[in-house]
N, C-alpha and C. Protein backbone atom coordinates (compact mmCIF):
# COMPACT_ATOMS: atom_id res chain seq x y z
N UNK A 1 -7.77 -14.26 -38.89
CA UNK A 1 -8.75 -13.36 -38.30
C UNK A 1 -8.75 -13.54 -36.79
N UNK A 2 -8.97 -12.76 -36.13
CA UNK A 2 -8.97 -12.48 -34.67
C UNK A 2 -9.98 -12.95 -34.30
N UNK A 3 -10.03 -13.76 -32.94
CA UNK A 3 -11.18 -13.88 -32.51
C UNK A 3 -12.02 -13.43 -31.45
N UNK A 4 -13.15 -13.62 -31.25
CA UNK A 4 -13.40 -12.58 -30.23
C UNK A 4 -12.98 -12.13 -28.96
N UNK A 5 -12.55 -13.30 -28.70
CA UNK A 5 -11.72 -12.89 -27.66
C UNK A 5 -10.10 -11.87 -27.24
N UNK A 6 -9.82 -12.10 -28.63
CA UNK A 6 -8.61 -11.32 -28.88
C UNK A 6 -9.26 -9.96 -29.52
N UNK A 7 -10.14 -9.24 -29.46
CA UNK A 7 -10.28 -8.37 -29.70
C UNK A 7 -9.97 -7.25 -28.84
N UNK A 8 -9.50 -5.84 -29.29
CA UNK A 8 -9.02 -4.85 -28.03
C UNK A 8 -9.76 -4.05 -28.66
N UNK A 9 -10.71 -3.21 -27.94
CA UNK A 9 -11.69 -1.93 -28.44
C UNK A 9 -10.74 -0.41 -28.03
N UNK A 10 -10.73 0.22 -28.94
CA UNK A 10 -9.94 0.89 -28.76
C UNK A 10 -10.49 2.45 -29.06
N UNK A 11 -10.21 3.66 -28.68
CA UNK A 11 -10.73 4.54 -29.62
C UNK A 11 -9.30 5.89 -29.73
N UNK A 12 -9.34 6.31 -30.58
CA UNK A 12 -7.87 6.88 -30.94
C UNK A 12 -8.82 7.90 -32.29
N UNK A 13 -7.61 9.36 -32.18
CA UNK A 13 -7.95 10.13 -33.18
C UNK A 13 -7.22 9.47 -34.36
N UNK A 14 -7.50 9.67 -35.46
CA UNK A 14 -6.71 9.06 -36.73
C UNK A 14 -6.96 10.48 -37.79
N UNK A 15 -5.40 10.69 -38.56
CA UNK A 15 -5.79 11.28 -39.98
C UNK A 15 -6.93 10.58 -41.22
N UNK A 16 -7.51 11.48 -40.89
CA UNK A 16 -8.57 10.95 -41.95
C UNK A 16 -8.03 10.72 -43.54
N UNK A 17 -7.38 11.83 -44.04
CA UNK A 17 -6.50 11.52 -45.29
C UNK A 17 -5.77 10.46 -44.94
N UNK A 18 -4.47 10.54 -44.15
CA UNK A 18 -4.10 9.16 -44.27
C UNK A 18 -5.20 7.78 -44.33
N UNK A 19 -5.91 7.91 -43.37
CA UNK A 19 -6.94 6.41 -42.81
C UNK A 19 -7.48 6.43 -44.57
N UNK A 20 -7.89 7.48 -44.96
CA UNK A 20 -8.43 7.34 -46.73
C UNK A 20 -7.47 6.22 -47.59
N UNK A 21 -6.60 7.58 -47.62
CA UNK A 21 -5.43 6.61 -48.16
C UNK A 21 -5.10 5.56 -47.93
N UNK A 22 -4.80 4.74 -46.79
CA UNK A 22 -4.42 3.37 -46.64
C UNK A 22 -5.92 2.93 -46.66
N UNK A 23 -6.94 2.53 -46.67
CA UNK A 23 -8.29 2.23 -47.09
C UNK A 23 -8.02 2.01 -48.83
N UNK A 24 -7.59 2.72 -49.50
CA UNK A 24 -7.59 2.54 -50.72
C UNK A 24 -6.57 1.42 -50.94
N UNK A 25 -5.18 2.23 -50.54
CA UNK A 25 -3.81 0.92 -50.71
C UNK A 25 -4.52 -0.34 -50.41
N UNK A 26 -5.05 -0.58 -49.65
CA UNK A 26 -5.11 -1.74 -48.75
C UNK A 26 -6.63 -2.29 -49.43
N UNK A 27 -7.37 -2.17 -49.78
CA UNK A 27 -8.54 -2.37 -50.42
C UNK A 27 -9.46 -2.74 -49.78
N UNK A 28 -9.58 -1.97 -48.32
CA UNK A 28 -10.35 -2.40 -47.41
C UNK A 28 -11.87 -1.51 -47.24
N UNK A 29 -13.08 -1.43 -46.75
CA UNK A 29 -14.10 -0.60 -46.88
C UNK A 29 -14.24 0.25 -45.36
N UNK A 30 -14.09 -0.34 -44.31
CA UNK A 30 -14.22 0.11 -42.94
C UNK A 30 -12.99 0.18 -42.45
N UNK A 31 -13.39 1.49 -41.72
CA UNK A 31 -11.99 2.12 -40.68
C UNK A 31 -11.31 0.68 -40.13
N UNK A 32 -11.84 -0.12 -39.60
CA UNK A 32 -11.56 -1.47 -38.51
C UNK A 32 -10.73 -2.51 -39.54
N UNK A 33 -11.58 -2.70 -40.25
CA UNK A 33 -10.43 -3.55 -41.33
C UNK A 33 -9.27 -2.63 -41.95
N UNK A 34 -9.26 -1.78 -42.53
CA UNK A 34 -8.53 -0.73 -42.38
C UNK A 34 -6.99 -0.82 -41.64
N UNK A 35 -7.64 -0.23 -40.51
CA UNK A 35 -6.34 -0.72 -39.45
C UNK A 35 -6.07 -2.17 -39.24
N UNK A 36 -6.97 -3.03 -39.23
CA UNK A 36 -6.43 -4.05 -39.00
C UNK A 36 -5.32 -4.83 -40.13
N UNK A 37 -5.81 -4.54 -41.19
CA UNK A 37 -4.74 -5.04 -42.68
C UNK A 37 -3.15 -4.33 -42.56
N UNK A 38 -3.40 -2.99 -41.91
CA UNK A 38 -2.18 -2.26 -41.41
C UNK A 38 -1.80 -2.53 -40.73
N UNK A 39 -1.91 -3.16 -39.79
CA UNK A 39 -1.12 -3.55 -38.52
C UNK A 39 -0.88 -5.02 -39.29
N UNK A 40 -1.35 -5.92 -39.77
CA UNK A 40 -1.32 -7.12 -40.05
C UNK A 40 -0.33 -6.95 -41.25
N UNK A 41 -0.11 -5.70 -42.28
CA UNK A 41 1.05 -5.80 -42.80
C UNK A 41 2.55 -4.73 -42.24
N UNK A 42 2.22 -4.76 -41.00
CA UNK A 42 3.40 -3.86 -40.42
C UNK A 42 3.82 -5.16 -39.71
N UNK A 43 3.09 -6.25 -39.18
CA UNK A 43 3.90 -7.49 -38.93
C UNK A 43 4.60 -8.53 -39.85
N UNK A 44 3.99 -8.73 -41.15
CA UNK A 44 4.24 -9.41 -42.17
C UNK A 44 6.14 -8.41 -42.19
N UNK A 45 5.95 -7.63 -42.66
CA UNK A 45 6.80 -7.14 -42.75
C UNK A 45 8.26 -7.21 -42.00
N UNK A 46 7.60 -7.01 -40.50
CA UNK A 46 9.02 -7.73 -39.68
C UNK A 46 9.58 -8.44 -39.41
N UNK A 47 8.19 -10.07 -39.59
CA UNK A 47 8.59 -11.32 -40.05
C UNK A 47 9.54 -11.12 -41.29
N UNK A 48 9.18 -10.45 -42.60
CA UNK A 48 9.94 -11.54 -43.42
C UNK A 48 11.20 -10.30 -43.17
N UNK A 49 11.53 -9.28 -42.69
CA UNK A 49 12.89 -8.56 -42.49
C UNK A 49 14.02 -9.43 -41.38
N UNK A 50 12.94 -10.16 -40.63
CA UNK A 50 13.78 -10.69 -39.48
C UNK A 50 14.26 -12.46 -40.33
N UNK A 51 13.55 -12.66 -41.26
CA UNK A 51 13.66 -14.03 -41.95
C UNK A 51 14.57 -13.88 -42.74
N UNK A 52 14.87 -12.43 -43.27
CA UNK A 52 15.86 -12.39 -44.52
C UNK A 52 17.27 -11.64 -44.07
N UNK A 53 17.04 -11.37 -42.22
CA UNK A 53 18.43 -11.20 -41.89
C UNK A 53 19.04 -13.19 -41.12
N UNK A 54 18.10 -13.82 -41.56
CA UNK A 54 18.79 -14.94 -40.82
C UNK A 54 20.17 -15.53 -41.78
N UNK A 55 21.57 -16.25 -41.24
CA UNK A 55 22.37 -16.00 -42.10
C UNK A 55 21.91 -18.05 -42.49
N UNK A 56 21.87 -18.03 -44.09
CA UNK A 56 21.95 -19.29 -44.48
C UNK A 56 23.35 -19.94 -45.01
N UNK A 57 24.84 -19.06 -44.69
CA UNK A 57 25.65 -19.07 -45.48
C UNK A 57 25.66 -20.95 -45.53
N UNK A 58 25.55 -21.06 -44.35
CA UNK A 58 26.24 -22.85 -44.43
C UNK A 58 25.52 -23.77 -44.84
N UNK A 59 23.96 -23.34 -45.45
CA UNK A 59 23.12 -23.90 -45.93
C UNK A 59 23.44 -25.01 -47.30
N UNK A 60 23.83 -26.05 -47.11
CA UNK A 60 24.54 -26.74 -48.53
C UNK A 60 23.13 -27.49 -48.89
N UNK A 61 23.40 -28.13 -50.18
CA UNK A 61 22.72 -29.10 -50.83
C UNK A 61 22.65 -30.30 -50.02
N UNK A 62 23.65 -30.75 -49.62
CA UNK A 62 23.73 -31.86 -48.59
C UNK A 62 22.80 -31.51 -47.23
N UNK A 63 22.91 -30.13 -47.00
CA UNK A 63 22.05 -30.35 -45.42
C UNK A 63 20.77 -30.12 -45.96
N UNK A 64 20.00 -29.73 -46.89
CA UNK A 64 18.59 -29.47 -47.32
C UNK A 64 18.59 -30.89 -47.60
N UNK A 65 18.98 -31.62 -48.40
CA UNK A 65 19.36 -33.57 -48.62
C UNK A 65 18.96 -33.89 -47.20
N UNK A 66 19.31 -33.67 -46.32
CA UNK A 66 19.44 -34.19 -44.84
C UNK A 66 17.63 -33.80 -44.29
N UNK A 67 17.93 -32.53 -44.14
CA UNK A 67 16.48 -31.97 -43.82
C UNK A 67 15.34 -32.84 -44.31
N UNK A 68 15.12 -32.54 -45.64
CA UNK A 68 14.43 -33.28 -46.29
C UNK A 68 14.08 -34.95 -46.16
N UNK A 69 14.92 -35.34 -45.72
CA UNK A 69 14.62 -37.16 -45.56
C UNK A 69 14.01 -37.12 -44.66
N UNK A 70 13.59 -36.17 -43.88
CA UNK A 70 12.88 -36.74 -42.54
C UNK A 70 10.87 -36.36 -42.71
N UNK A 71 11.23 -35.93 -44.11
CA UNK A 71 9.75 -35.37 -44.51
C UNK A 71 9.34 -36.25 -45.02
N UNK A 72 7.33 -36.01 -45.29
CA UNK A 72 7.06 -36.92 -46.23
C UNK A 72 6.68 -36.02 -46.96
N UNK A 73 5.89 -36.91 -48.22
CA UNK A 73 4.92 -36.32 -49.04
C UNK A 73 6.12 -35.64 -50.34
N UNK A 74 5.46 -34.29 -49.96
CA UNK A 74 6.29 -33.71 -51.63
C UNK A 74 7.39 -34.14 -51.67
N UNK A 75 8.30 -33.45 -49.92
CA UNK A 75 10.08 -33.50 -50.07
C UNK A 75 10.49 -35.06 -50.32
């Protein structure tokens, strides 16, 4: 959640059908959360597109072995 300080007040026309519609998708009650779950999953989104173009080809058992020793707890 944003805090107050990171807040930007903004005012903008919006489709009301659409703004409906994503209100429903999104299971939100107010215009503000609304957009905000939308923008918050238009970033989710580019995170994990930009995570699933990273290349793991050389990723072996041995280097996750490696990784891992330097953890505690679960790994």
């Amino acid at each position: 959640m944003a805090t107050p300080t990171s807040i930007k007040r903004v005012t903008f026309n919006a489709d009301a059908a659409l703004l409906a519609e994503a209100r429903e998708a999104l299971g939100t009650s107010t215009t503000t959360d609304t957009i905000n779950a939308a923008l918050a999953e238009i970033v989710r989104q580019k995170r994990i597109t930009a995570f699933l173009a990273v290349d793991l080809s050389d990723l072996t058992p041995e280097i996750l072995a490696e990784i891992r020793r330097g953890r505690t707890g679960r790994w």
